[in-house]
Protein backbone atom coordinates (compact mmCIF):
# COMPACT_ATOMS: atom_id res chain seq x y z
CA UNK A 1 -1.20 -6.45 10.57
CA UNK A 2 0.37 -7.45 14.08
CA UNK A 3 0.12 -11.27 12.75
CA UNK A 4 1.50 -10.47 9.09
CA UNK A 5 4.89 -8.76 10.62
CA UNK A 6 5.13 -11.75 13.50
CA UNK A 7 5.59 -13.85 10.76
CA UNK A 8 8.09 -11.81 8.99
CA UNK A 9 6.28 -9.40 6.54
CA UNK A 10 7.70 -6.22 6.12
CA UNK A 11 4.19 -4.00 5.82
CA UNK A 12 4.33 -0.61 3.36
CA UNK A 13 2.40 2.28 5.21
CA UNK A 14 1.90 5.81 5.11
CA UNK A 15 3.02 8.12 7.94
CA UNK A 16 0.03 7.41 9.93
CA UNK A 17 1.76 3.83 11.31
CA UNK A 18 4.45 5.78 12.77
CA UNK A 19 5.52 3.87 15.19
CA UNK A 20 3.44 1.14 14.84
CA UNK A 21 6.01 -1.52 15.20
CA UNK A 22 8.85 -3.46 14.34
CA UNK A 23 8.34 -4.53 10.03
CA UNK A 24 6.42 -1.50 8.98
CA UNK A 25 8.04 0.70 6.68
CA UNK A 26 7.27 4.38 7.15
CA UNK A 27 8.44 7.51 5.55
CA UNK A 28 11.72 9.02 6.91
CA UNK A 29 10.51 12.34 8.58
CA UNK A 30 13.28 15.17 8.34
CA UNK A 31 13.76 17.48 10.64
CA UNK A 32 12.12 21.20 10.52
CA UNK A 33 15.56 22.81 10.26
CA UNK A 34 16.82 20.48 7.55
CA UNK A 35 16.35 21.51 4.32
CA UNK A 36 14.98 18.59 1.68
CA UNK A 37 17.86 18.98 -0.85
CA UNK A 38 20.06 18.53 2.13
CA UNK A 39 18.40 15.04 3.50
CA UNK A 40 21.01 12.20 3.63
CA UNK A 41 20.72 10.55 0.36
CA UNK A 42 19.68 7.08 2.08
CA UNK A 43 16.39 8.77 3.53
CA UNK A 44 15.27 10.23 -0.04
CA UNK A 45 16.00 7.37 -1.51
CA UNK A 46 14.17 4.97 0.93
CA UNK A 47 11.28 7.69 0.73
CA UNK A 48 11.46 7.48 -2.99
CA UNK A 49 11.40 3.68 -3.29
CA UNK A 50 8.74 3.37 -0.53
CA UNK A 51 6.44 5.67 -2.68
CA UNK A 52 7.00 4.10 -5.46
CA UNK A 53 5.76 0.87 -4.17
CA UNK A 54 2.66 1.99 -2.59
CA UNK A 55 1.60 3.46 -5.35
CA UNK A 56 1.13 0.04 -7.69
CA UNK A 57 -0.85 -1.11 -4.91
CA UNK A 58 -2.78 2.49 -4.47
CA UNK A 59 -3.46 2.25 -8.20
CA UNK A 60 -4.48 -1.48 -8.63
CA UNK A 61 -7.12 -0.68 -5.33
CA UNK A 62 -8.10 2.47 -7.18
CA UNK A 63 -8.70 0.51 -10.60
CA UNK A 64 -10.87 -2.10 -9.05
CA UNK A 65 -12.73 0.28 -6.78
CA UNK A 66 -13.56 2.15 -9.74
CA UNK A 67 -14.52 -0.55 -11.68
CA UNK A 68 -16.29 -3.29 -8.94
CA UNK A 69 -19.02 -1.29 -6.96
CA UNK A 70 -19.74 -3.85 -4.38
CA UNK A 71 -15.65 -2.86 -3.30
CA UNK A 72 -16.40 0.28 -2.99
CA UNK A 73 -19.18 0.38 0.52
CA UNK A 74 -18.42 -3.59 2.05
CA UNK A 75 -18.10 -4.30 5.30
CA UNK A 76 -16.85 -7.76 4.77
CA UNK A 77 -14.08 -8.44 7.01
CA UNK A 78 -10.38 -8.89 5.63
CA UNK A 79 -10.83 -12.83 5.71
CA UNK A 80 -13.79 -12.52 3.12
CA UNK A 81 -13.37 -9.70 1.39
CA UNK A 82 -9.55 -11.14 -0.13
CA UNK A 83 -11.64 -13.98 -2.75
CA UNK A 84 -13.78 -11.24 -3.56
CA UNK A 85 -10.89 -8.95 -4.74
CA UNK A 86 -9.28 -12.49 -5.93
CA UNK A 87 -12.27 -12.90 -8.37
CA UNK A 88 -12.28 -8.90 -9.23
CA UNK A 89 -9.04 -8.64 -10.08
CA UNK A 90 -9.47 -11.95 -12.65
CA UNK A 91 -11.78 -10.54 -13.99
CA UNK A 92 -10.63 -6.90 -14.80
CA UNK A 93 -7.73 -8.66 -15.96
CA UNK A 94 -9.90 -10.92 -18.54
CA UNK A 95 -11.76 -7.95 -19.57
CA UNK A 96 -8.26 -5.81 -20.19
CA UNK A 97 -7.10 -9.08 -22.52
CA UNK A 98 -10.36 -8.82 -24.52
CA UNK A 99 -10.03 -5.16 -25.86
């Protein structure tokens, strides 16, 4: 992650990398006593688009996960495991051309 935003890569991430650096994109937190309708429209919107975003990628994991079983328990380490998603992906995408 550290090496991806060094090189200029803004990162997507949930509110769990709060704070986790310069080029990752969290969700604007509002304050307890501010109600959400009254959130400046910026936030919402950068909320909004930042969900929307994550959740192609949440789906397309989900979809292959569901499909590929040897994704779903690997302990391959990122370096690996990205030909191996590579190659699943190709073929879900073959298989979704032949129905």
């Amino acid at each position: 992650m550290h090496k991806a935003t060094a090189e200029g890569l803004v990162m997507l991430a949930d509110p769990a990398y709060e704070g986790a650096g310069v080029g990752v994109r969290t969700p604007i937190k509002r304050p307890p006593e501010v109600d959400e309708r009254r959130r400046h429209v910026d936030d919402r919107a950068h909320n909004r688009l930042l969900r929307g975003l994550r959740c192609i990628g949440e789906r397309a994991m989900a979809v292959l996960t569901g499909r590929w079983r040897a994704l779903r328990h690997t302990t391959t380490g990122p370096s690996k495991i990205g030909m191996i998603v590579q190659a699943a992906l190709a073929l879900t995408n073959i298989e979704k051309q032949t129905r």
